[in-house]
C-alpha atoms as a PDB file:
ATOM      1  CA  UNK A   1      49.583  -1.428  25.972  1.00  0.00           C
ATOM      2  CA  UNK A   2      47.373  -0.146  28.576  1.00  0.00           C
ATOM      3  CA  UNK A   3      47.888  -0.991  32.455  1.00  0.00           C
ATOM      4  CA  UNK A   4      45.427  -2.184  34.296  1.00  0.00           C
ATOM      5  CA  UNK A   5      45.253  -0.360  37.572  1.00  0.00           C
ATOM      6  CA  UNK A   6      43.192  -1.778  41.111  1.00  0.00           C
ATOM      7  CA  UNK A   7      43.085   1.745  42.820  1.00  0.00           C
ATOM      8  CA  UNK A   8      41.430   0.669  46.048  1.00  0.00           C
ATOM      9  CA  UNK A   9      41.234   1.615  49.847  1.00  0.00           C
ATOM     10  CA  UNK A  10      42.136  -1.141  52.361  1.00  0.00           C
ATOM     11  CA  UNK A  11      42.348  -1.606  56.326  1.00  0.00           C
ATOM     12  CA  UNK A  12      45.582  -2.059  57.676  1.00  0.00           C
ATOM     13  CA  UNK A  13      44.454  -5.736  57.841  1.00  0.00           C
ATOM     14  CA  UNK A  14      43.749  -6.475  54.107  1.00  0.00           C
ATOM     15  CA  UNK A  15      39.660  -5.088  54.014  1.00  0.00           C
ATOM     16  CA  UNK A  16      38.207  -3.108  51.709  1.00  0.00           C
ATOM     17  CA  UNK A  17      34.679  -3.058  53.414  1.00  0.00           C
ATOM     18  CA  UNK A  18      34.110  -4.104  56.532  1.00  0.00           C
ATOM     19  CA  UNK A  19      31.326  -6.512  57.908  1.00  0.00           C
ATOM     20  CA  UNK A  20      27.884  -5.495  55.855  1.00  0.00           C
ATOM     21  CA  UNK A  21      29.968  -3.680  53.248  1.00  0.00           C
ATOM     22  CA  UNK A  22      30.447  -1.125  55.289  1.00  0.00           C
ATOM     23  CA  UNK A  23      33.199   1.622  54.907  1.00  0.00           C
ATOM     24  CA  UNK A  24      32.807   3.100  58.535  1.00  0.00           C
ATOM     25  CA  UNK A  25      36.471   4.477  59.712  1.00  0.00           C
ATOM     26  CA  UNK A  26      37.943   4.910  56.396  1.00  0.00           C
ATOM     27  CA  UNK A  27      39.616   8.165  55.766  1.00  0.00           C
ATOM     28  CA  UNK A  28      36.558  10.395  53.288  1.00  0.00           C
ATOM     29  CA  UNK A  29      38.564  13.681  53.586  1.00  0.00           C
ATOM     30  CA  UNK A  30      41.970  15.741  52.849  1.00  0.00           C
ATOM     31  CA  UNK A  31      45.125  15.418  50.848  1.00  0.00           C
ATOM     32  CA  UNK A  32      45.175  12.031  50.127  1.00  0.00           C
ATOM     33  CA  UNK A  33      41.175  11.626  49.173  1.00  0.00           C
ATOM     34  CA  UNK A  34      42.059  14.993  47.008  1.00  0.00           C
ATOM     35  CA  UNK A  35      44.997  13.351  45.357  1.00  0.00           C
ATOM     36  CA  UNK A  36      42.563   9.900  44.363  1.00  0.00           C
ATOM     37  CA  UNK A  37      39.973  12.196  43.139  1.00  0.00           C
ATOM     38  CA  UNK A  38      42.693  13.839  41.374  1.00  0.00           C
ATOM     39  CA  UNK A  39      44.143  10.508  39.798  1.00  0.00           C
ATOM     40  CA  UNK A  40      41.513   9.058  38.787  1.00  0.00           C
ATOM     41  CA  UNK A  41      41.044  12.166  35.992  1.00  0.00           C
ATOM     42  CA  UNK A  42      43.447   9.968  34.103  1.00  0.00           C
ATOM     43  CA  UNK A  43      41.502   6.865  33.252  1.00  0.00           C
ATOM     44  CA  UNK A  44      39.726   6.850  30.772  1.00  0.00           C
ATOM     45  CA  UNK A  45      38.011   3.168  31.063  1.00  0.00           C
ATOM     46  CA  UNK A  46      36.364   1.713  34.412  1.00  0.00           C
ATOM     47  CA  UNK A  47      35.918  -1.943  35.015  1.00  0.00           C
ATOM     48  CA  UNK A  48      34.083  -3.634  38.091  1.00  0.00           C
ATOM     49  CA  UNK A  49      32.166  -6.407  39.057  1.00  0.00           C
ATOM     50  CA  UNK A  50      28.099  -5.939  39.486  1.00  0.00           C
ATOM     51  CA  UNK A  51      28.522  -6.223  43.242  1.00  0.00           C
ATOM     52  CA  UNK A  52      30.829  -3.174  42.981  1.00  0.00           C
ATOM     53  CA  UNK A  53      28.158  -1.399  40.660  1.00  0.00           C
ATOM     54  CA  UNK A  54      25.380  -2.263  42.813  1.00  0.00           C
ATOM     55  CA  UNK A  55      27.467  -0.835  45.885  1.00  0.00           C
ATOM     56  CA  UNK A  56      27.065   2.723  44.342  1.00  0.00           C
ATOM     57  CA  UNK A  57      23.242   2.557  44.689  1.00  0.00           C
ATOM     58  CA  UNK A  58      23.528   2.674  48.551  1.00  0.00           C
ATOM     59  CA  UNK A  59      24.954   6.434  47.905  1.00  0.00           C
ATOM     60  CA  UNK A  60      22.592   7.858  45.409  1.00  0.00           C
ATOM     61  CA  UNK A  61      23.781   6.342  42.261  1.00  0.00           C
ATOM     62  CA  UNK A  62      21.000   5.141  39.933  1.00  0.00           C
ATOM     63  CA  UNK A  63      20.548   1.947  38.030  1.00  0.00           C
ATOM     64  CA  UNK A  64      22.445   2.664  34.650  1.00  0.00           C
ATOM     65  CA  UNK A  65      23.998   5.458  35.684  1.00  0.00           C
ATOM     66  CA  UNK A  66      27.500   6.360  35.369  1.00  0.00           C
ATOM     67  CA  UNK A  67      29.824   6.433  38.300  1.00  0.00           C
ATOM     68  CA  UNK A  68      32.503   8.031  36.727  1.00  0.00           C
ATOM     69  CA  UNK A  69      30.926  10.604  33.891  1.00  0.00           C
ATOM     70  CA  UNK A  70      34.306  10.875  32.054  1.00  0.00           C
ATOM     71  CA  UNK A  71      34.677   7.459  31.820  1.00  0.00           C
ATOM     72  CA  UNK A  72      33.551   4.358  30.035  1.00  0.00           C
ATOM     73  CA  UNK A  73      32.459   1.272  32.282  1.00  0.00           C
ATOM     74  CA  UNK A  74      32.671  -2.158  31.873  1.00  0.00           C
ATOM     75  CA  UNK A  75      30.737  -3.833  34.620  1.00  0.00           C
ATOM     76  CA  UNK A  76      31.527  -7.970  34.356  1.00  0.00           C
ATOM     77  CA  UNK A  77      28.010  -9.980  35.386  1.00  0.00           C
ATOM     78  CA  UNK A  78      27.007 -12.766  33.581  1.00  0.00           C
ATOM     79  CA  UNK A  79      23.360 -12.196  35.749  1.00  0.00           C
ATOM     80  CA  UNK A  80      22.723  -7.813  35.580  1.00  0.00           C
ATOM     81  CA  UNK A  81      20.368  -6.014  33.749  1.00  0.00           C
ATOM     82  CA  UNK A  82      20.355  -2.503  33.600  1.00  0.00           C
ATOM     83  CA  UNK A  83      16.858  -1.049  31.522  1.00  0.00           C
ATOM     84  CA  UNK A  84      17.891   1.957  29.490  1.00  0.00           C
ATOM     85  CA  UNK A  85      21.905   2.509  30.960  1.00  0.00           C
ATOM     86  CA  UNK A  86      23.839   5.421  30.218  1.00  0.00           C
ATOM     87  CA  UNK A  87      25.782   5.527  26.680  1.00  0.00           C
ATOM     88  CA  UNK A  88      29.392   5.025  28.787  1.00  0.00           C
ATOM     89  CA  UNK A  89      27.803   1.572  30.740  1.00  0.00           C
ATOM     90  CA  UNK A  90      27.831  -1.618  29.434  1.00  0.00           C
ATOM     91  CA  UNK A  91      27.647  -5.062  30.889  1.00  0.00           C
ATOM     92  CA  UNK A  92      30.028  -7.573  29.935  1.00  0.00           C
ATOM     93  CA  UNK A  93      30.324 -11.479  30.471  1.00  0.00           C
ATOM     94  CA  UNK A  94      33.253 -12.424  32.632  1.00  0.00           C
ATOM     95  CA  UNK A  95      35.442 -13.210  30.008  1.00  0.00           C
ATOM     96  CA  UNK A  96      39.467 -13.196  29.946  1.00  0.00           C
ATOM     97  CA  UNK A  97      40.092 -12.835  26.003  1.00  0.00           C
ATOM     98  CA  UNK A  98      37.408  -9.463  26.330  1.00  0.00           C
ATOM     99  CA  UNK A  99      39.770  -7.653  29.371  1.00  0.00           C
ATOM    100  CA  UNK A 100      43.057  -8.640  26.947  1.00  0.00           C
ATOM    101  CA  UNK A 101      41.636  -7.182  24.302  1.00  0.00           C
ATOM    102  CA  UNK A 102      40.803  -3.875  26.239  1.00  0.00           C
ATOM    103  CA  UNK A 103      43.782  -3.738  27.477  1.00  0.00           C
ATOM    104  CA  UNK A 104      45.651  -3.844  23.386  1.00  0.00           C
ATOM    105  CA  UNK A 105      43.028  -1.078  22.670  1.00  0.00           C
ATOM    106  CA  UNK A 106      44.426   2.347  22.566  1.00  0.00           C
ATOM    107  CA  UNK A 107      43.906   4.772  25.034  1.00  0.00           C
ATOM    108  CA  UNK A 108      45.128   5.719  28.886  1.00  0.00           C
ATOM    109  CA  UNK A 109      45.463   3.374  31.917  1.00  0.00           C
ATOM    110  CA  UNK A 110      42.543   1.019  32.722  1.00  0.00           C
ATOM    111  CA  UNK A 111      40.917   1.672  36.660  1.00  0.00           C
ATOM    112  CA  UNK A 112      39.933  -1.798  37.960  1.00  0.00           C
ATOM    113  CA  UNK A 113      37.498  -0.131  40.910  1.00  0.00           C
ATOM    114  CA  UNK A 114      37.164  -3.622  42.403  1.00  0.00           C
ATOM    115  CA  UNK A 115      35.638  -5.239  44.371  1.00  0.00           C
ATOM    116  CA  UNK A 116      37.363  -8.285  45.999  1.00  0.00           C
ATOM    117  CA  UNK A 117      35.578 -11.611  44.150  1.00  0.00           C
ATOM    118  CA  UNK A 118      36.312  -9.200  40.814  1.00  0.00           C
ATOM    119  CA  UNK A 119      39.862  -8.616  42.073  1.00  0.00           C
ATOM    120  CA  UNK A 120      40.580 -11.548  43.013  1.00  0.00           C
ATOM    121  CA  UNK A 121      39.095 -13.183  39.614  1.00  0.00           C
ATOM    122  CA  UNK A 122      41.540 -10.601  37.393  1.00  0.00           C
ATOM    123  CA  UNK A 123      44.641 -11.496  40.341  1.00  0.00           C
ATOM    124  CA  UNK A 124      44.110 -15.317  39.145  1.00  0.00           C
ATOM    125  CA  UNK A 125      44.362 -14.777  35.490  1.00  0.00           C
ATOM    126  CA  UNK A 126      47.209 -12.454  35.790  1.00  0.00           C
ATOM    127  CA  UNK A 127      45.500  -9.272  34.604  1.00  0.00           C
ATOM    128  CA  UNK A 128      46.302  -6.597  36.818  1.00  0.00           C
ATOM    129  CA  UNK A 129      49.524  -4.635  36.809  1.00  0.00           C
ATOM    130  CA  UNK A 130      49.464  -1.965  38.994  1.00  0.00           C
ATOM    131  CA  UNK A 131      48.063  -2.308  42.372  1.00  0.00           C
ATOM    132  CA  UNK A 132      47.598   1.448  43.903  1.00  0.00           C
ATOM    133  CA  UNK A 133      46.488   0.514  47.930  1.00  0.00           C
ATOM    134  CA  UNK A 134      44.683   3.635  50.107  1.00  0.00           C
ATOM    135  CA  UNK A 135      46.008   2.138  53.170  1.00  0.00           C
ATOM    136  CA  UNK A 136      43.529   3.232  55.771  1.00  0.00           C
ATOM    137  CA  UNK A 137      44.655   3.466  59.562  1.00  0.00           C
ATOM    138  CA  UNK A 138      42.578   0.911  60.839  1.00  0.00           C
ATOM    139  CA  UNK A 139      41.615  -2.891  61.291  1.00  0.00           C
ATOM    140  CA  UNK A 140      38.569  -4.653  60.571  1.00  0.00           C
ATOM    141  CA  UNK A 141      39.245  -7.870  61.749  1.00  0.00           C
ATOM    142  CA  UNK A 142      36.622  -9.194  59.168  1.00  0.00           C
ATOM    143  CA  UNK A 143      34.363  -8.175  55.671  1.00  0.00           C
ATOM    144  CA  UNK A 144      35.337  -7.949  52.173  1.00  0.00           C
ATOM    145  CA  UNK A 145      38.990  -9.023  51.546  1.00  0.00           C
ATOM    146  CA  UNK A 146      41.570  -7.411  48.805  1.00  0.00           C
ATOM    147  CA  UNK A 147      41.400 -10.189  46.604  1.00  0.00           C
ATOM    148  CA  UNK A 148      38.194 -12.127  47.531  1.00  0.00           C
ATOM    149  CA  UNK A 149      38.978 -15.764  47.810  1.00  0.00           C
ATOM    150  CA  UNK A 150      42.047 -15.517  45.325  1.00  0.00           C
ATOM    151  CA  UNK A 151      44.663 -17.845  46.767  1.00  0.00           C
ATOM    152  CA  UNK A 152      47.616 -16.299  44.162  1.00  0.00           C
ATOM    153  CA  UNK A 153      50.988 -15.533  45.606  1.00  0.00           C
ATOM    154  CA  UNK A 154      52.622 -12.812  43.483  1.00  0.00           C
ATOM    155  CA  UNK A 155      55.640 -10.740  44.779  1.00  0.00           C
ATOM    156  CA  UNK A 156      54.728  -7.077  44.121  1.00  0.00           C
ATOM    157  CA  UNK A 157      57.318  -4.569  43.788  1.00  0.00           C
ATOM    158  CA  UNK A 158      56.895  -1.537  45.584  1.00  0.00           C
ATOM    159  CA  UNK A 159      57.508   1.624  42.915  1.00  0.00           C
ATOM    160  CA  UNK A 160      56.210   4.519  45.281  1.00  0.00           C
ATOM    161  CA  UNK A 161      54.948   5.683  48.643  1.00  0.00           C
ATOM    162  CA  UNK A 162      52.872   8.934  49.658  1.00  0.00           C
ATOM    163  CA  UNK A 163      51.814   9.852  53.364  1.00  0.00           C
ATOM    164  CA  UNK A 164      49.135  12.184  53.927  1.00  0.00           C
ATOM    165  CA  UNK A 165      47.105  13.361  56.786  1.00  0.00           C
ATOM    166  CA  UNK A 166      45.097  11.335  59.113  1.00  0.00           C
ATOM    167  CA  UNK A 167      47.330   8.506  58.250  1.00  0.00           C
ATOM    168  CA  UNK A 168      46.425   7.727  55.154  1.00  0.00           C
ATOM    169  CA  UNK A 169      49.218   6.193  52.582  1.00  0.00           C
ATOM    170  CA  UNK A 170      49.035   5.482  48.848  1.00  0.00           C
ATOM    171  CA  UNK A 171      51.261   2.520  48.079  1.00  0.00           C
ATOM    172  CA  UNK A 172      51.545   2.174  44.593  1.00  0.00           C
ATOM    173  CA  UNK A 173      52.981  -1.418  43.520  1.00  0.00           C
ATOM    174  CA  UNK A 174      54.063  -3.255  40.490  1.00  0.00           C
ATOM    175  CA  UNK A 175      52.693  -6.524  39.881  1.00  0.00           C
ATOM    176  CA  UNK A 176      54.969  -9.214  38.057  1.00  0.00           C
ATOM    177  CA  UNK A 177      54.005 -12.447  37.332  1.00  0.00           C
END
């Protein structure tokens, strides 16, 4: 069965944008941005919520275009529509049995590309299993959280560690339920 995978960047205080959605002071260069480029060659399926979608447009990306070329996208809105999207985009109700179903489908590892309402959703239904944290050297005191408003306490067992310059880690843990 596929994983599902929430490769995402975080402060040091639990943010993965800061007030405004910004991502000012997160680490955008060397070894350990190279090694998340490098991963995420091996999905082959992208999920996200619309605000996570809709994020992309402030850096270029079209409406209906492709984030990821390589990969198909699922993007979960009950509320988007995208006129004339790419062959690999397609929008999806928010819908538990539809993600279990993906994940039984064959294929590689499934990258969950947030954001933290979406997170948070997939946390409370038990969905995710590999959490894969950028930790960033920094707090942000305040903006998007990890999980959104998810109030789930899982234990998550830690499976492997990787410094890199500037401070970055990549703290890849299991999730069990």
């Amino acid at each position: 069965m596929r994983k599902i995978v929430y490769y995402v960047a975080t402060s040091l205080d639990g943010y993965i944008a800061g007030p405004n959605e910004s991502i000012d002071g997160f680490v955008t260069s060397g070894t350990g941005v190279e090694q998340y480029f490098q991963d995420l060659q091996t999905f082959e399926v992208a999920i996200m919520g619309r605000n996570t979608y809709e994020f992309g447009y402030k850096f270029g990306m079209q409406p209906g275009q492709a984030p990821y070329p390589h990969m198909q996208h699922y993007i979960f809105s009950n509320s988007l529509v995208l006129h004339d999207p790419a062959p690999n985009v397609h929008i999806q109700p928010l819908e538990v049995a539809f993600i279990q179903n993906l994940k039984q489908s064959p294929g590689g590892d499934i990258y969950l590309c947030g954001g933290g309402l979406f997170a948070g959703w997939m946390l409370d239904h038990e969905l995710i299993d590999i959490l894969k944290i950028k930790l960033n050297p920094l707090i942000l005191g305040q903006g998007v959280r990890l999980f959104g408003h998810s109030t789930k306490a899982v234990q998550p067992k830690l499976i492997e560690q990787n410094a890199y310059d500037q401070g970055l880690q990549i703290l890849t843990y299991q999730l069990e339920y």
